[in-house]
PDB file of N, CA and C in Angstrom:
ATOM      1  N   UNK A   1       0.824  -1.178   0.000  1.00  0.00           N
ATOM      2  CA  UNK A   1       0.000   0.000   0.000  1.00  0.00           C
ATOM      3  C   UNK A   1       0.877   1.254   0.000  1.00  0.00           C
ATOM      4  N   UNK A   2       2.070   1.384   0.732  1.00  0.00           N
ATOM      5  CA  UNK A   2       3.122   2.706   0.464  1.00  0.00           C
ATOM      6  C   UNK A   2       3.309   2.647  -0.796  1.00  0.00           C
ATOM      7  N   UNK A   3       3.666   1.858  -1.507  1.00  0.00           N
ATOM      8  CA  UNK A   3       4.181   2.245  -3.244  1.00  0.00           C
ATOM      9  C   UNK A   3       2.856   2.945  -3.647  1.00  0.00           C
ATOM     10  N   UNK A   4       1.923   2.459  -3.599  1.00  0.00           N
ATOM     11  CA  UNK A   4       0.274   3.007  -4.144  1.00  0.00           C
ATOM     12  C   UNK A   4       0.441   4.866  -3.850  1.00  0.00           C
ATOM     13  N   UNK A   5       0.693   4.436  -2.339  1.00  0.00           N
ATOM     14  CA  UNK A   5       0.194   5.880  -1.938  1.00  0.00           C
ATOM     15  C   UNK A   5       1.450   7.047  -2.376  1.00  0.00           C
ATOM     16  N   UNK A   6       2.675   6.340  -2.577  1.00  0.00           N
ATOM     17  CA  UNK A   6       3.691   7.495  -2.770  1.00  0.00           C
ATOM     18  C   UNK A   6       3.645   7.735  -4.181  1.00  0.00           C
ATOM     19  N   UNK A   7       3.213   6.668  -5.140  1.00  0.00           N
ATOM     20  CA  UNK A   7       3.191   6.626  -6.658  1.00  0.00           C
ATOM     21  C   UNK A   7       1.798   7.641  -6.846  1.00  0.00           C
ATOM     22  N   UNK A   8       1.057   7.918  -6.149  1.00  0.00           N
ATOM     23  CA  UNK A   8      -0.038   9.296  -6.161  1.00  0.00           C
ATOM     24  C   UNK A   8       0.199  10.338  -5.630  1.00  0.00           C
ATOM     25  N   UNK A   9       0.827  10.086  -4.453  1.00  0.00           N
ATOM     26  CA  UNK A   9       1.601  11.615  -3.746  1.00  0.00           C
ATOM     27  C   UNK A   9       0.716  11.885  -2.717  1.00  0.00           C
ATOM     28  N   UNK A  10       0.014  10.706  -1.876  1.00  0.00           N
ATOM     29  CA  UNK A  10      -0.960  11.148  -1.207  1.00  0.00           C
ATOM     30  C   UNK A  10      -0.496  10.852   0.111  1.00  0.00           C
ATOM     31  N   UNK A  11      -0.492  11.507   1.386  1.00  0.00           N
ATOM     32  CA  UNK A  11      -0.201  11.429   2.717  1.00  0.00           C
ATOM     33  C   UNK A  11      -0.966   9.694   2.933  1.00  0.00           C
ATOM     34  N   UNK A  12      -0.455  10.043   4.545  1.00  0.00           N
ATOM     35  CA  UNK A  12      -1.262   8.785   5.403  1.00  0.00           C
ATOM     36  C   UNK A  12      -2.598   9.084   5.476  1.00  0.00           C
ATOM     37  N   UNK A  13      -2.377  10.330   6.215  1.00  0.00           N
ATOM     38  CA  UNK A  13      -3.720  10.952   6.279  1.00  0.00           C
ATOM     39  C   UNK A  13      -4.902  11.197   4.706  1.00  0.00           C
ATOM     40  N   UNK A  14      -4.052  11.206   3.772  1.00  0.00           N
ATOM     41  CA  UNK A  14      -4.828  11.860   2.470  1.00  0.00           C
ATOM     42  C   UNK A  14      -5.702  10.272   2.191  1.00  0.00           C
ATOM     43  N   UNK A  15      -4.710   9.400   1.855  1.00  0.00           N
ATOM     44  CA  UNK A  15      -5.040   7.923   1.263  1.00  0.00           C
ATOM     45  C   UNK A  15      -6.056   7.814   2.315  1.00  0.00           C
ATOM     46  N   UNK A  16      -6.147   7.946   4.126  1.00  0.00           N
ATOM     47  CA  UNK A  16      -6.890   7.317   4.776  1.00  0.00           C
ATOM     48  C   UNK A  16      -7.963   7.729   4.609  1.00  0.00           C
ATOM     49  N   UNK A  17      -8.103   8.947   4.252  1.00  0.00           N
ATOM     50  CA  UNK A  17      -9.374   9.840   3.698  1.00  0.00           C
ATOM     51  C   UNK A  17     -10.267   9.084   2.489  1.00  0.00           C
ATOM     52  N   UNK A  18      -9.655   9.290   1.842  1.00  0.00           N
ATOM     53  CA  UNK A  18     -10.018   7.933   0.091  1.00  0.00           C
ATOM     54  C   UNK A  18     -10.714   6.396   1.053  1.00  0.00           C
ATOM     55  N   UNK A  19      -9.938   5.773   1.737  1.00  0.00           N
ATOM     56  CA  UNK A  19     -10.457   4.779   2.307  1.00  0.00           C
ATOM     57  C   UNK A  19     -10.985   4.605   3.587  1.00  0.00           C
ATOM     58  N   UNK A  20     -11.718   5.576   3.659  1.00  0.00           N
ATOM     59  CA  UNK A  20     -12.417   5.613   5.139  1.00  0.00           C
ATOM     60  C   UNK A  20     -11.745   4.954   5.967  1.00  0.00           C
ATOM     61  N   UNK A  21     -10.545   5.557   6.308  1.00  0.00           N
ATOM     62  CA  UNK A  21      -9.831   5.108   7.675  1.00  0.00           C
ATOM     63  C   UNK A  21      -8.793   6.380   7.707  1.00  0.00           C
ATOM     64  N   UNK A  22      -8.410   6.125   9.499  1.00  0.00           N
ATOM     65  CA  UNK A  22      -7.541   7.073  10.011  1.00  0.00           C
ATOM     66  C   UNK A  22      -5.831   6.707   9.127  1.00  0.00           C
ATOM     67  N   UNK A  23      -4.981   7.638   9.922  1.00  0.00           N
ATOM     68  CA  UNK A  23      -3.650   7.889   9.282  1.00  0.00           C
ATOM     69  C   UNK A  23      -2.846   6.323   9.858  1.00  0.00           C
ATOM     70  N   UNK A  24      -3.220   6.110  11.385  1.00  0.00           N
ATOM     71  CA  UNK A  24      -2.277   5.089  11.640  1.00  0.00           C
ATOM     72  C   UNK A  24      -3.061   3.914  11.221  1.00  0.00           C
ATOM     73  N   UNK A  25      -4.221   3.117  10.828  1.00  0.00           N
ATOM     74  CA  UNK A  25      -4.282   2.438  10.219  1.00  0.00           C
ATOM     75  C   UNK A  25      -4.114   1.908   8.806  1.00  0.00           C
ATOM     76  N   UNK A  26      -3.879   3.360   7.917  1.00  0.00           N
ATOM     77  CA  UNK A  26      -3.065   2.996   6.899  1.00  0.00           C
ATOM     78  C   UNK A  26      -1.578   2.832   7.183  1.00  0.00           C
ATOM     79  N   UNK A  27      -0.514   2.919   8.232  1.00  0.00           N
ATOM     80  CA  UNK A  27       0.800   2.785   8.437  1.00  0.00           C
ATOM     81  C   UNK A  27       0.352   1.250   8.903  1.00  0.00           C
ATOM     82  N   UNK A  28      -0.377   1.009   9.851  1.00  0.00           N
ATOM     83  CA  UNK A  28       0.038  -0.248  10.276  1.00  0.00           C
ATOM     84  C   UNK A  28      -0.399  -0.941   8.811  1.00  0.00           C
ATOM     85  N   UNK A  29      -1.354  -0.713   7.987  1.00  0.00           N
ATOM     86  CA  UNK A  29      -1.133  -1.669   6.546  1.00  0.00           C
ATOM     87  C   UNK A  29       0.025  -1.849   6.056  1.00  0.00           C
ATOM     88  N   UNK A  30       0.739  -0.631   5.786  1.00  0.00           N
ATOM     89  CA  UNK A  30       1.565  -0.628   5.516  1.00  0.00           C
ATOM     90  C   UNK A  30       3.272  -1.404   5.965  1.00  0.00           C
ATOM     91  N   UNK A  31       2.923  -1.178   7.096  1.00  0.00           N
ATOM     92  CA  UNK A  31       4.012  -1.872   8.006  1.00  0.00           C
ATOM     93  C   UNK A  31       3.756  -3.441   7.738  1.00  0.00           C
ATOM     94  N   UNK A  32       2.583  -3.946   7.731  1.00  0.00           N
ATOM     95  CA  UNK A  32       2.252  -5.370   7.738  1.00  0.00           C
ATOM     96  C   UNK A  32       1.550  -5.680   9.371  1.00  0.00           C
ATOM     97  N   UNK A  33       1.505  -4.781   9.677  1.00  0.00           N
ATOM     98  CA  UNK A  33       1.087  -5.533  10.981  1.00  0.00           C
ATOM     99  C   UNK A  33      -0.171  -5.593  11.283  1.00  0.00           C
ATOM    100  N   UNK A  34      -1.398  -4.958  10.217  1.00  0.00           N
ATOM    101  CA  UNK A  34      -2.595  -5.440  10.137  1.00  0.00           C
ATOM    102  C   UNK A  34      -2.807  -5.973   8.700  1.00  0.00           C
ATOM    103  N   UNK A  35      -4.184  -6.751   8.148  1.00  0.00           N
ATOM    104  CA  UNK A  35      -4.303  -6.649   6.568  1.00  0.00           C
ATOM    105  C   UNK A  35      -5.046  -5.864   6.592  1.00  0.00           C
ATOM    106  N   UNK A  36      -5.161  -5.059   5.537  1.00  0.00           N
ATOM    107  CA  UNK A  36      -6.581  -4.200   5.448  1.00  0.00           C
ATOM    108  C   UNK A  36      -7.638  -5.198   4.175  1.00  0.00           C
ATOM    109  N   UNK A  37      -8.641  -5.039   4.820  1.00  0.00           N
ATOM    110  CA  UNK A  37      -9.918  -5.919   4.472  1.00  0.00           C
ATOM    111  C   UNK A  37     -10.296  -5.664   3.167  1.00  0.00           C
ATOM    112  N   UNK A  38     -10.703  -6.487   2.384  1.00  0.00           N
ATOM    113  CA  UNK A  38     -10.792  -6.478   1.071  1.00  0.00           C
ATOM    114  C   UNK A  38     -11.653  -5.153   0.256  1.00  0.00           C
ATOM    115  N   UNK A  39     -12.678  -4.932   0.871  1.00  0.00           N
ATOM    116  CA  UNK A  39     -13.761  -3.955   0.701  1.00  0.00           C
ATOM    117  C   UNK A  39     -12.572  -2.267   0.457  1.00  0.00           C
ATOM    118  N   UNK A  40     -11.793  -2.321   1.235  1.00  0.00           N
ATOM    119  CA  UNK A  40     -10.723  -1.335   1.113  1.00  0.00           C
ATOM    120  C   UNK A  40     -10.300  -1.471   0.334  1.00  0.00           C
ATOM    121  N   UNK A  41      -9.568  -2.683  -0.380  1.00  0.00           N
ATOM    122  CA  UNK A  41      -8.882  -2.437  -1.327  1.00  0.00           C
ATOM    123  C   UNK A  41      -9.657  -2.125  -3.003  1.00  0.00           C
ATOM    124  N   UNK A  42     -10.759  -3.011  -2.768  1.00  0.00           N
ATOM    125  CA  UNK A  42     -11.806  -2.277  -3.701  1.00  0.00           C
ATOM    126  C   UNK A  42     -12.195  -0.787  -4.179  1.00  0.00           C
ATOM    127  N   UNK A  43     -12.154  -0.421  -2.863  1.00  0.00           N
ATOM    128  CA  UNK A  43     -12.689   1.309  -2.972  1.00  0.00           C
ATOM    129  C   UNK A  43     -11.361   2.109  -3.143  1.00  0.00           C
ATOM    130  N   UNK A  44      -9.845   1.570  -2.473  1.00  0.00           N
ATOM    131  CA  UNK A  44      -8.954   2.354  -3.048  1.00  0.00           C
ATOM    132  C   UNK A  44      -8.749   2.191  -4.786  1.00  0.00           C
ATOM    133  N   UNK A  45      -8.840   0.660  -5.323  1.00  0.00           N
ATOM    134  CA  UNK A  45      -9.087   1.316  -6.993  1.00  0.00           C
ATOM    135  C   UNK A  45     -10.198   1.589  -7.268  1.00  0.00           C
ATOM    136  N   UNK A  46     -11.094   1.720  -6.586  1.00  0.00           N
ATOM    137  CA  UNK A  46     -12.395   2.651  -7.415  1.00  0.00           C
ATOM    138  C   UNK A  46     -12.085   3.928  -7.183  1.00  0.00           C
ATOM    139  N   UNK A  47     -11.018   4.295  -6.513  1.00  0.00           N
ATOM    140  CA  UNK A  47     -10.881   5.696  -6.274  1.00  0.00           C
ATOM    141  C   UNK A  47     -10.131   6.513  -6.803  1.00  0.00           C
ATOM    142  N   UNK A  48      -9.178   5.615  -6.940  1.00  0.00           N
ATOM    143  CA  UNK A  48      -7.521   6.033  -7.757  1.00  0.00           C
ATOM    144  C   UNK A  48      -7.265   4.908  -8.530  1.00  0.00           C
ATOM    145  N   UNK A  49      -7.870   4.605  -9.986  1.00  0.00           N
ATOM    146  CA  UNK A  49      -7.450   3.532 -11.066  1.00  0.00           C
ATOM    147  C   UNK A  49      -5.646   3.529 -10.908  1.00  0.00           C
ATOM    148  N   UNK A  50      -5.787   2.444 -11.195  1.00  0.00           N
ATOM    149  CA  UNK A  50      -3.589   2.360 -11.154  1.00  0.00           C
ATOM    150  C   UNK A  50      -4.213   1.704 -12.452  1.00  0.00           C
ATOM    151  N   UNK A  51      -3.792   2.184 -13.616  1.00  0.00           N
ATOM    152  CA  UNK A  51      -3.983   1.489 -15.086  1.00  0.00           C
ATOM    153  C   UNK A  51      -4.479   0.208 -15.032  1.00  0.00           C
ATOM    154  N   UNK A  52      -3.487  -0.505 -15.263  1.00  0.00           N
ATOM    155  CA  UNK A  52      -4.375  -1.920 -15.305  1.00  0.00           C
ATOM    156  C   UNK A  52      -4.076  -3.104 -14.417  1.00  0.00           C
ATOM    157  N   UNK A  53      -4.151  -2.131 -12.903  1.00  0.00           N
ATOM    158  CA  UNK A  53      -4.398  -3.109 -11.410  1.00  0.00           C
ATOM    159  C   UNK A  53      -5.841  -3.386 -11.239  1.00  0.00           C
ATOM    160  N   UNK A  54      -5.267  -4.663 -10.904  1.00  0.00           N
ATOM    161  CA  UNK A  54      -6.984  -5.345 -10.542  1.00  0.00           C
ATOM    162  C   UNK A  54      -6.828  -5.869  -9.051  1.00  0.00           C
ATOM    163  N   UNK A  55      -8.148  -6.122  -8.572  1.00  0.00           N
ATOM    164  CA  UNK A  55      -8.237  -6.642  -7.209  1.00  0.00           C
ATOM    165  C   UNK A  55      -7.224  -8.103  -6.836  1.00  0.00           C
ATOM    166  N   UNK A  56      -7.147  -8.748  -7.768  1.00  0.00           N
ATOM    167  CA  UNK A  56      -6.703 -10.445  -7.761  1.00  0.00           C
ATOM    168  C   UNK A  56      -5.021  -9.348  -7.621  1.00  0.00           C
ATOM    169  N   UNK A  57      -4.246  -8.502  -8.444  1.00  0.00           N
ATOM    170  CA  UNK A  57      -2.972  -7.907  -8.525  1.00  0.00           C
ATOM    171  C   UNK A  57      -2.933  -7.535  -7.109  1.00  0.00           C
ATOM    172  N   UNK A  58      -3.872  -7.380  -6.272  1.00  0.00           N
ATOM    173  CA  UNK A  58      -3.370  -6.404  -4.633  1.00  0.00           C
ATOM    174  C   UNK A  58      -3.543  -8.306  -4.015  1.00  0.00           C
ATOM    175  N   UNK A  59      -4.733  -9.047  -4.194  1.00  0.00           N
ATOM    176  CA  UNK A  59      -5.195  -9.811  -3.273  1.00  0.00           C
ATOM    177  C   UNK A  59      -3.649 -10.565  -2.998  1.00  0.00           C
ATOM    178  N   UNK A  60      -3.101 -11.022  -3.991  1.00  0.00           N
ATOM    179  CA  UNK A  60      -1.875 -11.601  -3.416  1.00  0.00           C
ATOM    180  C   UNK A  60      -0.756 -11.297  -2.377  1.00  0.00           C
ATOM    181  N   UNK A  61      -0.450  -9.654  -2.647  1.00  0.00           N
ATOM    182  CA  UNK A  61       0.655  -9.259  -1.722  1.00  0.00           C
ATOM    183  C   UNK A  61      -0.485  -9.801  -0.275  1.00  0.00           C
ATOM    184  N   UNK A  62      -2.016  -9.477  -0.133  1.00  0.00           N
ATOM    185  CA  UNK A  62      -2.196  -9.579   1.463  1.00  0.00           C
ATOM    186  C   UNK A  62      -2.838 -10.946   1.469  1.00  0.00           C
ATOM    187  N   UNK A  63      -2.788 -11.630   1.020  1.00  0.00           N
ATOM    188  CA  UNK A  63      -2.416 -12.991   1.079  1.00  0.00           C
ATOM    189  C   UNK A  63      -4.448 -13.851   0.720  1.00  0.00           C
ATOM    190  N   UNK A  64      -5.172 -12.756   0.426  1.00  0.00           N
ATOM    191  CA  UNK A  64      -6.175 -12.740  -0.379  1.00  0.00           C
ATOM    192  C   UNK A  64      -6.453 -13.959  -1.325  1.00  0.00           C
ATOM    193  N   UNK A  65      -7.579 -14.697  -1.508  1.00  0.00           N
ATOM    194  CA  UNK A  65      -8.153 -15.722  -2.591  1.00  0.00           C
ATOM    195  C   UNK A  65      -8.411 -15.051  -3.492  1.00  0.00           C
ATOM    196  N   UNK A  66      -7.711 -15.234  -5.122  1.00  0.00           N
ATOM    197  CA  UNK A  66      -8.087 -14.386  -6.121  1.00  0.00           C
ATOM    198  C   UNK A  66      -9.324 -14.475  -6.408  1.00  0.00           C
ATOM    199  N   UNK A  67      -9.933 -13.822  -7.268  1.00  0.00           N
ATOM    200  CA  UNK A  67     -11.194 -14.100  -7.908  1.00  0.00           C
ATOM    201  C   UNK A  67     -11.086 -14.529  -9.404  1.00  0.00           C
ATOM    202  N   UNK A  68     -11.858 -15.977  -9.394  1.00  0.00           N
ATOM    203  CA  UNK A  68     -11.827 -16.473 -10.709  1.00  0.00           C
ATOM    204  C   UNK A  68     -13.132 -17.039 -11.144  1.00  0.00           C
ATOM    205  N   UNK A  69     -13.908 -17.118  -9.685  1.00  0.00           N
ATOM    206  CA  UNK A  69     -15.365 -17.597 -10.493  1.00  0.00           C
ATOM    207  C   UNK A  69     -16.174 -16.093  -9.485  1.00  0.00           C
ATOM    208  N   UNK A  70     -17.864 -16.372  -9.883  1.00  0.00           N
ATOM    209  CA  UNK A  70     -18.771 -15.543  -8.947  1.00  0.00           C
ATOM    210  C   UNK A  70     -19.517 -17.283  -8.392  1.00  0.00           C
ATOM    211  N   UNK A  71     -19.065 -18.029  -8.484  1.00  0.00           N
ATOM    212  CA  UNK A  71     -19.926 -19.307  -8.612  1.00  0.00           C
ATOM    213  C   UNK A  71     -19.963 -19.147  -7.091  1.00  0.00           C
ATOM    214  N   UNK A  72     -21.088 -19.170  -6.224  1.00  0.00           N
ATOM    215  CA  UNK A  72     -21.008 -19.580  -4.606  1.00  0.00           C
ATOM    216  C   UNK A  72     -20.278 -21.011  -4.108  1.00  0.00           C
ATOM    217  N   UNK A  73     -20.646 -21.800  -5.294  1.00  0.00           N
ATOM    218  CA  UNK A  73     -19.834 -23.444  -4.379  1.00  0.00           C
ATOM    219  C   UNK A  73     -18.720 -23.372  -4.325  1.00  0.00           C
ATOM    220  N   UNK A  74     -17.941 -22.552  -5.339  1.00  0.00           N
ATOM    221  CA  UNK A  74     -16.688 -22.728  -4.835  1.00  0.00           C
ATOM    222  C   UNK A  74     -15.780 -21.651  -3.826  1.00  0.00           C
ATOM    223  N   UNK A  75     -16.655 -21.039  -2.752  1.00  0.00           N
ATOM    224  CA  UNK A  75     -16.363 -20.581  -1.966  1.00  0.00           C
ATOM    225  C   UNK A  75     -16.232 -21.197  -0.494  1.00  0.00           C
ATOM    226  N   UNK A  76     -15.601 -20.990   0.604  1.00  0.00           N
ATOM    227  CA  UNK A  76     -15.708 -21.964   1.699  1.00  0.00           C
ATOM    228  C   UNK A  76     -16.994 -21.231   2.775  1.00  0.00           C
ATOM    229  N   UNK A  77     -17.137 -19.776   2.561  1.00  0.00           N
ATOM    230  CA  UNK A  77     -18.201 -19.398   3.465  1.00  0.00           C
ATOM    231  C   UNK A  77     -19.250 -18.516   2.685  1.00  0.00           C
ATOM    232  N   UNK A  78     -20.495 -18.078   3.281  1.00  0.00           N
ATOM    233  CA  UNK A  78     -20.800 -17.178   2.465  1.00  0.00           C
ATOM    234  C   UNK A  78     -20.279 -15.708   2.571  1.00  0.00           C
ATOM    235  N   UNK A  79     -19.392 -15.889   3.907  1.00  0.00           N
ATOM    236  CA  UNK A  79     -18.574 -14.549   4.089  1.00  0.00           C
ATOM    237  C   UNK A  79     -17.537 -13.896   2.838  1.00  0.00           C
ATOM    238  N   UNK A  80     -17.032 -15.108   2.044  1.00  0.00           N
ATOM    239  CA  UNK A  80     -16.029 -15.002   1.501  1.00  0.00           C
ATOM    240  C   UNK A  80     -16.513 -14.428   0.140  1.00  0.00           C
ATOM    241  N   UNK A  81     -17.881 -15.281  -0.344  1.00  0.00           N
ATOM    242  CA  UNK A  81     -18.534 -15.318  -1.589  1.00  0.00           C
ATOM    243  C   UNK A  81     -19.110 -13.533  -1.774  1.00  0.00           C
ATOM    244  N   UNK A  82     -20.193 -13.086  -0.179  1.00  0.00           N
ATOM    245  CA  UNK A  82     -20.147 -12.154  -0.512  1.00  0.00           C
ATOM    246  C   UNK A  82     -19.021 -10.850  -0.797  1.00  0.00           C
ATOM    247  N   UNK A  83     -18.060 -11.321  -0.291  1.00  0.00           N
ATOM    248  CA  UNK A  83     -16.818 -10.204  -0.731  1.00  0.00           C
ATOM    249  C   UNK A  83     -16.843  -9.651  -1.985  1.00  0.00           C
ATOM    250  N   UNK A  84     -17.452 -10.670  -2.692  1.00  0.00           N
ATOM    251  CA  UNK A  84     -17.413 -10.441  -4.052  1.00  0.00           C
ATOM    252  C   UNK A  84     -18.251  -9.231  -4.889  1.00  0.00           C
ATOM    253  N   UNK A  85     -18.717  -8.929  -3.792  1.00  0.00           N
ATOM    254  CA  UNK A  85     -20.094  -7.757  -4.841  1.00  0.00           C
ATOM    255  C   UNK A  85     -20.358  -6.883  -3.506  1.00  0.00           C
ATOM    256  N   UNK A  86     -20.715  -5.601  -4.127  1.00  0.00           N
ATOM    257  CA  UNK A  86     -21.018  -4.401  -3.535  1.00  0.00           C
ATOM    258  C   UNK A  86     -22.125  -4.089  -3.969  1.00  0.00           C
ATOM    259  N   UNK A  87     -22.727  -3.049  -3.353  1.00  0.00           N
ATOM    260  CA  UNK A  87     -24.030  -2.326  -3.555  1.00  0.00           C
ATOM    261  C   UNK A  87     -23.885  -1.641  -4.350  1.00  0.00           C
ATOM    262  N   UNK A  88     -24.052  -1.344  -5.731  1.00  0.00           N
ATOM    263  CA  UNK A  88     -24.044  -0.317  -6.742  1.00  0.00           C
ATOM    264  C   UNK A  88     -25.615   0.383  -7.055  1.00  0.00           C
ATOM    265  N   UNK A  89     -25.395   1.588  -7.477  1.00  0.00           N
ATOM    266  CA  UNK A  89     -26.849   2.618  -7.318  1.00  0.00           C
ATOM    267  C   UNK A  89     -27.854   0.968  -8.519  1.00  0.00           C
ATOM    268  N   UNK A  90     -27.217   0.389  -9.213  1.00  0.00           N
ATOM    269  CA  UNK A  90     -28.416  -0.699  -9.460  1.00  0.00           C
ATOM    270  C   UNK A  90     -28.337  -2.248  -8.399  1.00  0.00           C
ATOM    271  N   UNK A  91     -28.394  -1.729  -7.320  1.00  0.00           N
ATOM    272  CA  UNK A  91     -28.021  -3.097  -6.496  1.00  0.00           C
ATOM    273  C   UNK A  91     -27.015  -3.832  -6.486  1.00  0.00           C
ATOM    274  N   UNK A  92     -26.918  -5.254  -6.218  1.00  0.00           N
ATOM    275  CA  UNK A  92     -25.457  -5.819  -6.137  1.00  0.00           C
ATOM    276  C   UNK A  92     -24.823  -5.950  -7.451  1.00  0.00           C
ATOM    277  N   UNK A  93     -23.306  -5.686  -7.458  1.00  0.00           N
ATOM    278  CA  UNK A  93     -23.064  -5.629  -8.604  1.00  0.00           C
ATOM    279  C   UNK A  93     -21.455  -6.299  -8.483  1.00  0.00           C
ATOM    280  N   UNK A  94     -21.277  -7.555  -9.506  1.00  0.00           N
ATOM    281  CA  UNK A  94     -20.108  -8.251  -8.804  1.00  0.00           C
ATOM    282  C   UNK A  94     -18.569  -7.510  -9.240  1.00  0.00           C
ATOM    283  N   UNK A  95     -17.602  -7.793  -8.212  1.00  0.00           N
ATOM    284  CA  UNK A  95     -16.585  -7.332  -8.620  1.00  0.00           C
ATOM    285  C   UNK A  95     -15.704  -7.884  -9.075  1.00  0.00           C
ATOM    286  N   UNK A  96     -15.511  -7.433 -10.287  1.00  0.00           N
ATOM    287  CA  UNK A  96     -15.021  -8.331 -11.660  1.00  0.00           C
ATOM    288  C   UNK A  96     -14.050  -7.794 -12.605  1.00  0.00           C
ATOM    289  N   UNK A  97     -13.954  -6.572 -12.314  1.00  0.00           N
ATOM    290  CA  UNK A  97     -13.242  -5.667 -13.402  1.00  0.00           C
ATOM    291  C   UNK A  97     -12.080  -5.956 -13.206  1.00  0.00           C
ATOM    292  N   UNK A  98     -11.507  -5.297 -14.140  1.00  0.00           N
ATOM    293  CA  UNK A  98     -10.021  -6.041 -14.222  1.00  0.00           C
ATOM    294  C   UNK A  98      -9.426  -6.988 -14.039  1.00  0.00           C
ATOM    295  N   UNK A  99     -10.832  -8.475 -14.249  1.00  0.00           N
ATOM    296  CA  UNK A  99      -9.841  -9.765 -14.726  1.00  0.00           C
ATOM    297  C   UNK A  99     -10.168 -10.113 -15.780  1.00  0.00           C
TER     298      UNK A  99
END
């Protein structure tokens, strides 16, 4: 997440702004000593496109299940399955872009 945020020029504080969180929870992402939750990393590229980064390109560094199906069976919870989709102004809408 520091390469992200210095390759935009945006503080701790600026990026935490973009992702609804404070300054030291983007350092401890950064540091490694928390993960930040997937839904974050979603909304930081819906916020700031990095050309052609996709969610599956971040899920690995934090140790994340890529996305390769929307299929529910092959998920282990429905916690995991819903990760997959957000509320868009037309209801759920899966997150898919950039694979």
């Amino acid at each position: 997440m520091a390469w992200f945020r210095r390759e935009h020029g945006f503080s701790r504080t600026e990026l935490g702004t973009i992702v609804g969180r404070c300054a030291a929870s983007v350092a401890s992402y950064e540091q490694g000593l928390r993960k930040p939750p997937r839904p974050l990393l979603l909304n930081l590229l819906d916020a700031v496109p990095v050309g052609h980064t996709s969610f599956n390109d971040l899920a690995c560094w934090y140790r994340y299940r890529p996305i390769t199906t929307i299929d529910p069976a092959e998920y282990r919870s429905i916690h995991e399955y819903l990760g997959l989709f957000r509320v868009g102004r037309t209801g759920l809408e899966p997150v898919t872009e950039g694979l």
